[in-house]
PDB file of N, CA and C in Angstrom:
ATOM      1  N   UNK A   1       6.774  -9.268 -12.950  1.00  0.00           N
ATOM      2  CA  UNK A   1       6.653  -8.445 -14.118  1.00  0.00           C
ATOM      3  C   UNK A   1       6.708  -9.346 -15.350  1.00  0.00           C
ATOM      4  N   UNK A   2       6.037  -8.972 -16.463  1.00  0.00           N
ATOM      5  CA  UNK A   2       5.959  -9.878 -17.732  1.00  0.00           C
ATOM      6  C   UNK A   2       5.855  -8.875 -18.628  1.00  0.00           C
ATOM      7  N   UNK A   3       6.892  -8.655 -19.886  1.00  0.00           N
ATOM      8  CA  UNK A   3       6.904  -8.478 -20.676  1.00  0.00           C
ATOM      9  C   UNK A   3       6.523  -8.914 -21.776  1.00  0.00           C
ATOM     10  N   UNK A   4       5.346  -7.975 -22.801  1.00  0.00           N
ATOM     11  CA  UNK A   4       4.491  -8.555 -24.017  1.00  0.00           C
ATOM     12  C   UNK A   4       5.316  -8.025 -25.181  1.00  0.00           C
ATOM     13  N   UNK A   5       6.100  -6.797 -24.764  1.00  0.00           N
ATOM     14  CA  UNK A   5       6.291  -6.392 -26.430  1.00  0.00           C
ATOM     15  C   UNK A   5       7.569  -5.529 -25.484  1.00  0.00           C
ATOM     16  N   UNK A   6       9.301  -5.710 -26.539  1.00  0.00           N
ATOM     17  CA  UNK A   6      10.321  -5.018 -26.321  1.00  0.00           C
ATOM     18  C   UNK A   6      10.422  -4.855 -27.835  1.00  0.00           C
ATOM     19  N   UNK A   7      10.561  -3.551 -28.465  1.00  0.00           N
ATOM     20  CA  UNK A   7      11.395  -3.281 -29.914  1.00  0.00           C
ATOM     21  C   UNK A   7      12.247  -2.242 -29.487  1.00  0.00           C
ATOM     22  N   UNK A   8      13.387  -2.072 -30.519  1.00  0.00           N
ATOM     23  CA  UNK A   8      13.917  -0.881 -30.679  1.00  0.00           C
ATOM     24  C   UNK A   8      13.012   0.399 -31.098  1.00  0.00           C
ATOM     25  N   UNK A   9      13.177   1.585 -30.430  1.00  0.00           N
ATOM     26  CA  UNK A   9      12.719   2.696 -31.165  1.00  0.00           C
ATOM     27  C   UNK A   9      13.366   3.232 -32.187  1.00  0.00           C
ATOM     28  N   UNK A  10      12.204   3.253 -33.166  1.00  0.00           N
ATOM     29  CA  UNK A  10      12.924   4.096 -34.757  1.00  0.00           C
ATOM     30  C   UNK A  10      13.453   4.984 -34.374  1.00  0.00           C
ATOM     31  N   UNK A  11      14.655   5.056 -35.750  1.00  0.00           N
ATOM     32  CA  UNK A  11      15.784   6.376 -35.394  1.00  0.00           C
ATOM     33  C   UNK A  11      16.763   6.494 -33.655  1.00  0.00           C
ATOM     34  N   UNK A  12      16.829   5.139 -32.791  1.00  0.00           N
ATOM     35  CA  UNK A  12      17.609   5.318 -32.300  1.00  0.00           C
ATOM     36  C   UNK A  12      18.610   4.152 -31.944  1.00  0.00           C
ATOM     37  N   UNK A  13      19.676   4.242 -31.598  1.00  0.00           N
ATOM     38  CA  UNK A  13      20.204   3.360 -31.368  1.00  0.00           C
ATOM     39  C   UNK A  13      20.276   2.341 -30.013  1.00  0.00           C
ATOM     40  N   UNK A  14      19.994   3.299 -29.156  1.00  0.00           N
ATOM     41  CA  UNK A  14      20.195   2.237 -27.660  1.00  0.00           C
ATOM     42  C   UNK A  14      18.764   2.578 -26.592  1.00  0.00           C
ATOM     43  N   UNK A  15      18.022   2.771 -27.823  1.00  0.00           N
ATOM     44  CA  UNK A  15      16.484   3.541 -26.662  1.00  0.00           C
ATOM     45  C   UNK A  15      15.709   2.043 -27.366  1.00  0.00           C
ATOM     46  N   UNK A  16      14.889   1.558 -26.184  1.00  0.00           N
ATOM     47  CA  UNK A  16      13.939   0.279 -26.511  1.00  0.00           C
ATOM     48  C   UNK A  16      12.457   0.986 -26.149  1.00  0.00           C
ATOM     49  N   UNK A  17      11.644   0.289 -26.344  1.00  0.00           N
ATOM     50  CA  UNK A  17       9.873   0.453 -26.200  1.00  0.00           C
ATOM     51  C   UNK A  17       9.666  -0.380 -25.427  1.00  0.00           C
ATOM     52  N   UNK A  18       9.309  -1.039 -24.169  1.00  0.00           N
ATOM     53  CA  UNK A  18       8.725  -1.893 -23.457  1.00  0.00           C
ATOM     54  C   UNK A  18       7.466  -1.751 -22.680  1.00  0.00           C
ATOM     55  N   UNK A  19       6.805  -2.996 -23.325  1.00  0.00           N
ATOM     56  CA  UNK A  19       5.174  -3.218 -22.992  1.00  0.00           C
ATOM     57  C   UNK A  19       4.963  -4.145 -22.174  1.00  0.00           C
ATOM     58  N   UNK A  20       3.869  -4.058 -20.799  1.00  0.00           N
ATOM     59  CA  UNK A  20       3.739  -5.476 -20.176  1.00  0.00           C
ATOM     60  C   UNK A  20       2.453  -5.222 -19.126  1.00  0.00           C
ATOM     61  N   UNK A  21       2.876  -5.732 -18.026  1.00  0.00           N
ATOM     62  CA  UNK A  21       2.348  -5.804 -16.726  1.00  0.00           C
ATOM     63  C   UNK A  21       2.672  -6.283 -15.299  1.00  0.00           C
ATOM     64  N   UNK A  22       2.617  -5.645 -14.367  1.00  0.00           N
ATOM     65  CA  UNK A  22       3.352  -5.832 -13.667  1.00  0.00           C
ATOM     66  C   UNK A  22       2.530  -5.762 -11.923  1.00  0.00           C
ATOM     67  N   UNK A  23       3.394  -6.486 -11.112  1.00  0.00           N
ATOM     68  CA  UNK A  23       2.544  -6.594  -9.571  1.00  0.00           C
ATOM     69  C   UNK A  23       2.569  -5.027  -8.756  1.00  0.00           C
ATOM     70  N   UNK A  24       1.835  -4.374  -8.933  1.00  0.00           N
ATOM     71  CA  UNK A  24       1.825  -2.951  -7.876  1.00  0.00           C
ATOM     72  C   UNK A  24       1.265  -2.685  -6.567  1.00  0.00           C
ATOM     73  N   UNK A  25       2.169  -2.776  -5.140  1.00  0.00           N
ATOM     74  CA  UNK A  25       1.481  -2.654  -4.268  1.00  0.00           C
ATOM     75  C   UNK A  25       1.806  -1.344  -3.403  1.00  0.00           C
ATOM     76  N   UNK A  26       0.051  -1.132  -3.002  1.00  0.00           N
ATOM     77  CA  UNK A  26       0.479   0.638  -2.237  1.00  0.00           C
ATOM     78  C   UNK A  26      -0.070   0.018  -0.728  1.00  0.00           C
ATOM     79  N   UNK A  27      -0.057   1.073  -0.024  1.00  0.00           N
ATOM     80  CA  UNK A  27      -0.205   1.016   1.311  1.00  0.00           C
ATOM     81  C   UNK A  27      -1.141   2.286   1.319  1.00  0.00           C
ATOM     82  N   UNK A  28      -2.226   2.031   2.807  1.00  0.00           N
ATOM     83  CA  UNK A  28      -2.803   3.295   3.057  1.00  0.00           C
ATOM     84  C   UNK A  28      -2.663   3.013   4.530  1.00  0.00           C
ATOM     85  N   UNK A  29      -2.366   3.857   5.380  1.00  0.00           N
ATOM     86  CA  UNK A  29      -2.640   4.059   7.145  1.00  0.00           C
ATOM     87  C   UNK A  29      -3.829   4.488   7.591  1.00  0.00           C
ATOM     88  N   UNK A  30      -4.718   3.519   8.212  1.00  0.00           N
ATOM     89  CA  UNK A  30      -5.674   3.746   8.420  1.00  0.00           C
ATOM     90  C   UNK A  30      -6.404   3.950   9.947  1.00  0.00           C
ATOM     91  N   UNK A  31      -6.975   4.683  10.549  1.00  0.00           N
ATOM     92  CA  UNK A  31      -7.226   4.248  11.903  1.00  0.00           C
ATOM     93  C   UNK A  31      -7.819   3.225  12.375  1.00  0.00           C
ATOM     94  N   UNK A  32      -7.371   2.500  13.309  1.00  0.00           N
ATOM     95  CA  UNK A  32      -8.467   1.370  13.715  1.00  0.00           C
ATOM     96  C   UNK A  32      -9.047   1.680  15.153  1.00  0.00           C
ATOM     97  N   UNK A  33     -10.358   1.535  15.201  1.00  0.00           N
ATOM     98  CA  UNK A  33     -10.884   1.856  16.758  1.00  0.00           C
ATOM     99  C   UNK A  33     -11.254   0.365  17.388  1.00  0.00           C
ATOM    100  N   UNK A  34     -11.397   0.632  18.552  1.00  0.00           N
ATOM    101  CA  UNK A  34     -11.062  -1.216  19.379  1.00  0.00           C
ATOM    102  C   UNK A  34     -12.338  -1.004  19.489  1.00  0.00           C
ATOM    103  N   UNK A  35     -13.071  -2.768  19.647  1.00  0.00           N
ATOM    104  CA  UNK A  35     -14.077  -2.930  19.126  1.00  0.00           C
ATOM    105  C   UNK A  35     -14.455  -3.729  20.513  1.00  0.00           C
ATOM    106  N   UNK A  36     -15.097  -3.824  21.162  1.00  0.00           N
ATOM    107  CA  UNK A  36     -15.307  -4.473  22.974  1.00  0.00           C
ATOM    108  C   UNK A  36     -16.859  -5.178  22.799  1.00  0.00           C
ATOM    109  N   UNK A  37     -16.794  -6.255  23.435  1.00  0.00           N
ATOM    110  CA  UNK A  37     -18.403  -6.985  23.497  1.00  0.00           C
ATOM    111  C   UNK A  37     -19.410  -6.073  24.362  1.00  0.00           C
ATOM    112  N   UNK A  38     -20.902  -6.610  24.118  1.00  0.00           N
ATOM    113  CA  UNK A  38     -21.524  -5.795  25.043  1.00  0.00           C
ATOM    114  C   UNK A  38     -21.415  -5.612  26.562  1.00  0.00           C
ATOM    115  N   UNK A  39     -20.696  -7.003  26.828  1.00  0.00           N
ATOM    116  CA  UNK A  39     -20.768  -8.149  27.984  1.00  0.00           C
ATOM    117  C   UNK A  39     -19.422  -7.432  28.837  1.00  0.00           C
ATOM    118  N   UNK A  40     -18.520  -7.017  27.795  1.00  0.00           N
ATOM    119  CA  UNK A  40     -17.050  -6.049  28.177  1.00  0.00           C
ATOM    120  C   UNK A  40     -17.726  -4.343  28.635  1.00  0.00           C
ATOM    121  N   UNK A  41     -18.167  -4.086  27.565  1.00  0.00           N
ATOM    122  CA  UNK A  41     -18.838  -2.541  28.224  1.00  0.00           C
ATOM    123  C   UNK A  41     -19.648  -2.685  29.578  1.00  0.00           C
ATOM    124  N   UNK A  42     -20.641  -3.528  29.753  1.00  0.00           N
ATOM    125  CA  UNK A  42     -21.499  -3.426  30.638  1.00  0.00           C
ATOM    126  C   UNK A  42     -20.754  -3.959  32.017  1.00  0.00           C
ATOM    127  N   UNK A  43     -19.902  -4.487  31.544  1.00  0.00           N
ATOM    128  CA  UNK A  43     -18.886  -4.887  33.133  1.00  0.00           C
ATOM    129  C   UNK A  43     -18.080  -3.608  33.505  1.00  0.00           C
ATOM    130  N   UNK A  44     -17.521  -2.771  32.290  1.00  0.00           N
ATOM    131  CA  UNK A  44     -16.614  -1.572  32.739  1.00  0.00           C
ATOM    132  C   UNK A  44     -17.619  -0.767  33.325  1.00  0.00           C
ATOM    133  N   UNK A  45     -19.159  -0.627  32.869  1.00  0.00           N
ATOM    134  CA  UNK A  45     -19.893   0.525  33.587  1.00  0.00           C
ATOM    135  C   UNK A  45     -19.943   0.301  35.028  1.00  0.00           C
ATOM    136  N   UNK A  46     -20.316  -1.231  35.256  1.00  0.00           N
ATOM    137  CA  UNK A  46     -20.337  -1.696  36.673  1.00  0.00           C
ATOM    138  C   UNK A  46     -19.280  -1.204  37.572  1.00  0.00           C
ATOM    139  N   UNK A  47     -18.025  -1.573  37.284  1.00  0.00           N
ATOM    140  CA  UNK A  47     -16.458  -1.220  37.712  1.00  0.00           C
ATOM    141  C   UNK A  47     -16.673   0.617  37.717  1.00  0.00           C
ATOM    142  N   UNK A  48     -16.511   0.981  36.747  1.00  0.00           N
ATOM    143  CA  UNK A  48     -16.648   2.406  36.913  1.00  0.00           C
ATOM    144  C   UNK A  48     -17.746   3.200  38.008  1.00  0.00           C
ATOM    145  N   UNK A  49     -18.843   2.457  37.838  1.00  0.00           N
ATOM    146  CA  UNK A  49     -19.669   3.142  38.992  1.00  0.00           C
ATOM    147  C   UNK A  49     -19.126   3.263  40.554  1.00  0.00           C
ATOM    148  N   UNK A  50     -18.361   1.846  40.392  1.00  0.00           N
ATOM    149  CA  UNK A  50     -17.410   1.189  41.986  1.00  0.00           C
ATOM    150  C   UNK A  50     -16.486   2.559  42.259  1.00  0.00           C
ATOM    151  N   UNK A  51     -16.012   2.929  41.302  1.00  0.00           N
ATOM    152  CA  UNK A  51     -14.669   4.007  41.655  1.00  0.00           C
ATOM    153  C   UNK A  51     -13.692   3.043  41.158  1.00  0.00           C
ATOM    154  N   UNK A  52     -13.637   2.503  39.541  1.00  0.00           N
ATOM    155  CA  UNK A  52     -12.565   1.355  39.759  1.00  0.00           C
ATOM    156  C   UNK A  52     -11.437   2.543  39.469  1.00  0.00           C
ATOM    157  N   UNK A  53     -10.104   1.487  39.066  1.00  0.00           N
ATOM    158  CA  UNK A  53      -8.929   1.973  39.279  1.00  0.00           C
ATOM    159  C   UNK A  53      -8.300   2.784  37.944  1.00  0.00           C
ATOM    160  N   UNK A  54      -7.804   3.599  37.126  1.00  0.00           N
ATOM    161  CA  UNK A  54      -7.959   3.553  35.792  1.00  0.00           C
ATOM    162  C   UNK A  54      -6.701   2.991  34.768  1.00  0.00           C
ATOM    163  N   UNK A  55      -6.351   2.330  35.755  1.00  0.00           N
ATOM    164  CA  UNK A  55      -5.820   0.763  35.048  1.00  0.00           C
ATOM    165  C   UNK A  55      -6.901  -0.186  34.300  1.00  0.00           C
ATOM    166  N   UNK A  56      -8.012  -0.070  34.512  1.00  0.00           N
ATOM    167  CA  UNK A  56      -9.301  -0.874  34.413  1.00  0.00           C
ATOM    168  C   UNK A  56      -9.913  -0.379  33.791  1.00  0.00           C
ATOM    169  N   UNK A  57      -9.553   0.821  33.277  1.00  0.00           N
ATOM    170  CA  UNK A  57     -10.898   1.311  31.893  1.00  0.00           C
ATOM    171  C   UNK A  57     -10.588   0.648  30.637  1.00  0.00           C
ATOM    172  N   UNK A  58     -11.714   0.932  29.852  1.00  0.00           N
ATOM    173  CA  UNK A  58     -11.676   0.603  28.694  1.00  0.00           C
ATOM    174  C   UNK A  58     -11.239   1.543  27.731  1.00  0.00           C
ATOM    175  N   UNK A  59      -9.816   1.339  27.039  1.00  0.00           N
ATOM    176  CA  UNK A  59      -9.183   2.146  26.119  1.00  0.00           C
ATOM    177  C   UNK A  59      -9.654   2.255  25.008  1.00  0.00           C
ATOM    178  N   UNK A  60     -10.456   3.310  24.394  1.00  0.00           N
ATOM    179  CA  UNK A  60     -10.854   3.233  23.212  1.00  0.00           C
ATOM    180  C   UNK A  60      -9.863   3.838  21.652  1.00  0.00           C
ATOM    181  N   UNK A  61      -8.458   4.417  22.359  1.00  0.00           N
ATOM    182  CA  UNK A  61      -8.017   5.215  21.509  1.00  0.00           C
ATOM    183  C   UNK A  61      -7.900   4.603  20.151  1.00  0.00           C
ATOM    184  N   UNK A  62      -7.723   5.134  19.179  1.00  0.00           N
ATOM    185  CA  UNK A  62      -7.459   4.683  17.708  1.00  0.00           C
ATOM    186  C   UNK A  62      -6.047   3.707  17.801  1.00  0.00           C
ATOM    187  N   UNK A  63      -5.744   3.463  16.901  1.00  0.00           N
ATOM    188  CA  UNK A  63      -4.555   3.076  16.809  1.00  0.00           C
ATOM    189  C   UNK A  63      -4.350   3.538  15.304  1.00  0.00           C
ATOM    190  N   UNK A  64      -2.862   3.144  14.603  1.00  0.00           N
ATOM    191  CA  UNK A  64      -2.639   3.629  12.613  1.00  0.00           C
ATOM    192  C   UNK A  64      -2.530   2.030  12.584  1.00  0.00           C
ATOM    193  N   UNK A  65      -2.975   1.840  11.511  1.00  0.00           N
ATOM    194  CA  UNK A  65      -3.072   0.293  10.869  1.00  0.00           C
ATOM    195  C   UNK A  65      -2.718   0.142   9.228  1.00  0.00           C
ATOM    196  N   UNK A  66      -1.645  -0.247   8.967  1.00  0.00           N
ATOM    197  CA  UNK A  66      -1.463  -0.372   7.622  1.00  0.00           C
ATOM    198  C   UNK A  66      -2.043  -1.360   6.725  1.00  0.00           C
ATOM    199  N   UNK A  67      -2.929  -1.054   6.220  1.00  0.00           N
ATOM    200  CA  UNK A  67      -3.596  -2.342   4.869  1.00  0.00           C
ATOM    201  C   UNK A  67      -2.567  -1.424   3.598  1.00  0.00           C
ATOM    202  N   UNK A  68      -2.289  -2.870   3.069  1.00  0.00           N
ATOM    203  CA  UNK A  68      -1.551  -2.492   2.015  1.00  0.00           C
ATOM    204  C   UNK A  68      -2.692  -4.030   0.837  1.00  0.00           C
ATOM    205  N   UNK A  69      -2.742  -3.090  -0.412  1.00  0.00           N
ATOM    206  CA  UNK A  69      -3.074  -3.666  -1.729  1.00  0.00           C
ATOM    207  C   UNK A  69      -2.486  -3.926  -2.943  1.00  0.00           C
ATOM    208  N   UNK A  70      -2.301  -5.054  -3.389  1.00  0.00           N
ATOM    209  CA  UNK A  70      -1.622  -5.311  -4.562  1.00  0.00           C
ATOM    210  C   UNK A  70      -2.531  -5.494  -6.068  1.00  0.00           C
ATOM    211  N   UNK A  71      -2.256  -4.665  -7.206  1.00  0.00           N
ATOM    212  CA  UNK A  71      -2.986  -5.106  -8.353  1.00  0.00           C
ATOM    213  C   UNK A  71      -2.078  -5.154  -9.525  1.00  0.00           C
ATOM    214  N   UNK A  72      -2.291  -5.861 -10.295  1.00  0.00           N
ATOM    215  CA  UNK A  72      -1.593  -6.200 -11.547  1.00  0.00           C
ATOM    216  C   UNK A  72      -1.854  -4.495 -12.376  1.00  0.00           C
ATOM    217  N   UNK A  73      -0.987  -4.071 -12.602  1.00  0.00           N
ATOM    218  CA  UNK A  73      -0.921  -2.761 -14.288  1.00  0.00           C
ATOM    219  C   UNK A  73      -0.707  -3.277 -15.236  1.00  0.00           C
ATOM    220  N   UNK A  74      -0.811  -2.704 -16.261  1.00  0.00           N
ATOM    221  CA  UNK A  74      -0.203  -2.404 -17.283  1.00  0.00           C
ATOM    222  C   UNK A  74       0.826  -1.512 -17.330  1.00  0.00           C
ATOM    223  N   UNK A  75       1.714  -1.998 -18.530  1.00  0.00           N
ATOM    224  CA  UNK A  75       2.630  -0.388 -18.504  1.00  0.00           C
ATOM    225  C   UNK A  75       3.237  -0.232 -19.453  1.00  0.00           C
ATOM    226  N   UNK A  76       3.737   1.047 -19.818  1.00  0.00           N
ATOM    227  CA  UNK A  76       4.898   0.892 -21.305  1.00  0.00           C
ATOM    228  C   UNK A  76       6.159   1.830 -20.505  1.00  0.00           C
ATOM    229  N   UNK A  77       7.012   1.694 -21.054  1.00  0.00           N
ATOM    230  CA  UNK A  77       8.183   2.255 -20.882  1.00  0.00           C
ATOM    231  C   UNK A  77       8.821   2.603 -21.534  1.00  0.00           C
ATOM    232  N   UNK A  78      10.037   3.762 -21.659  1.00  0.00           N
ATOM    233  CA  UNK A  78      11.350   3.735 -22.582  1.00  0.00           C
ATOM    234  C   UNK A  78      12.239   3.327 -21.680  1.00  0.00           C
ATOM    235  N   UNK A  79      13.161   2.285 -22.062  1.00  0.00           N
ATOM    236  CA  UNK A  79      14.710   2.130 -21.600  1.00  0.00           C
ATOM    237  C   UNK A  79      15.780   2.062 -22.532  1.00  0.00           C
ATOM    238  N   UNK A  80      16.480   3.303 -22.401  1.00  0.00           N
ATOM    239  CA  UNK A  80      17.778   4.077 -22.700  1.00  0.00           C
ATOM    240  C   UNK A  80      19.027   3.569 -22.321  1.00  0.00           C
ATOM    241  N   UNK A  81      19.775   3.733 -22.958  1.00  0.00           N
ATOM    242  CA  UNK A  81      21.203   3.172 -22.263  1.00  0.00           C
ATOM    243  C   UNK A  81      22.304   4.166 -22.905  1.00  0.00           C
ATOM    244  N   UNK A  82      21.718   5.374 -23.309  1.00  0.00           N
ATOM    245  CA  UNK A  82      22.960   6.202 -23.986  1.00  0.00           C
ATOM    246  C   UNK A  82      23.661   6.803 -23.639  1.00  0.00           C
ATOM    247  N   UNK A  83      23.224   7.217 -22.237  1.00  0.00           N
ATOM    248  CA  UNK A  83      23.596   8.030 -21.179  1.00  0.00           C
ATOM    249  C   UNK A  83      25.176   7.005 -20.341  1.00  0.00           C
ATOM    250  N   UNK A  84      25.555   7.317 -19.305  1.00  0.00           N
ATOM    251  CA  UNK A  84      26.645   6.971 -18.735  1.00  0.00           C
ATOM    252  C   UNK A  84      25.629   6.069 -17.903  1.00  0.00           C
ATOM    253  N   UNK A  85      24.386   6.434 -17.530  1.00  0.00           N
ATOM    254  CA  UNK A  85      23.660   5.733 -16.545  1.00  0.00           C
ATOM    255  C   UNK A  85      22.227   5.078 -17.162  1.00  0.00           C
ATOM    256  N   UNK A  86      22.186   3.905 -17.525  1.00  0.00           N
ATOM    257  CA  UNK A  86      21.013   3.609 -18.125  1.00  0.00           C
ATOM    258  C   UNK A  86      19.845   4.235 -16.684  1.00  0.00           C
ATOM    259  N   UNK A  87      18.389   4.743 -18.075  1.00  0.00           N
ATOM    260  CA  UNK A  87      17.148   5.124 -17.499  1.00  0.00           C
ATOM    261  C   UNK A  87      16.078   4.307 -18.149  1.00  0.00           C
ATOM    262  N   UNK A  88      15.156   4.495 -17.272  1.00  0.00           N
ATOM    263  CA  UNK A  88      13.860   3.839 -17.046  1.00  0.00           C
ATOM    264  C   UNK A  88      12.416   4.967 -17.010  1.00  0.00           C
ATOM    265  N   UNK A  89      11.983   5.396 -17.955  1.00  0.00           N
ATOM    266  CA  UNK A  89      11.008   6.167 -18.458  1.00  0.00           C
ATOM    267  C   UNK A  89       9.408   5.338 -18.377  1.00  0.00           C
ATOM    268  N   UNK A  90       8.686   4.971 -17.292  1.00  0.00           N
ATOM    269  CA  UNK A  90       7.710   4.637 -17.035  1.00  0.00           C
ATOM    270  C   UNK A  90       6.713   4.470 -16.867  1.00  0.00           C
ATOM    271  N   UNK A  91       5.095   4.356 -17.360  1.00  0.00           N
ATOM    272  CA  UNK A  91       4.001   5.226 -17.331  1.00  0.00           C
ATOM    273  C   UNK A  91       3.188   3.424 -17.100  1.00  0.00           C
ATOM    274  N   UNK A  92       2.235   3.751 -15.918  1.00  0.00           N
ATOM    275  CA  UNK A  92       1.327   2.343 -15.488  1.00  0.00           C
ATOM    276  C   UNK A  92       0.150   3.125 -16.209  1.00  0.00           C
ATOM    277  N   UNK A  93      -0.791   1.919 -16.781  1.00  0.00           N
ATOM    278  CA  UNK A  93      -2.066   2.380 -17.064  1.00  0.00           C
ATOM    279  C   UNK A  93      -2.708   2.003 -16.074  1.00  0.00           C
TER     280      UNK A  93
END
């Protein structure tokens, strides 16, 4: 995170303005399907025609796969401290 601009806000005493940018990363779950050579299929058809065993098939089920992405924001904030519990008032552009 990097801060460009902290002032006090007019008319208060313990509320600040903070401006910057910062590292944001999300996640999405995605399915992944298994991906087999031609050379892999055309051997399971062979096997399968045999009566193979179905220990020996080819599993195509999906699987969940997390890609996660990181991008730099922008952002401004208020941080307060008047309260018993300082807060963090946050908005990313």
């Amino acid at each position: 995170m990097t801060i460009s601009d902290l002032h006090l806000v007019d008319g208060w005493n313990n509320r600040w303005f903070v401006l910057g940018k910062c590292a944001v990363t999300t996640f999405v779950v995605v399915k992944e399907y298994p991906c087999y050579s031609r050379e892999k299929i055309l051997e399971n058809t062979r096997l399968d025609n045999g009566n193979m065993d179905k220990d020996q098939t080819i599993d195509y089920t999906p699987r969940d796969v997390t890609q996660y992405k990181t991008q730099t924001c922008d952002f401004e904030a208020i941080y307060s401290t008047e309260g018993s519990t300082p807060t963090f008032d946050l908005k990313l552009r």
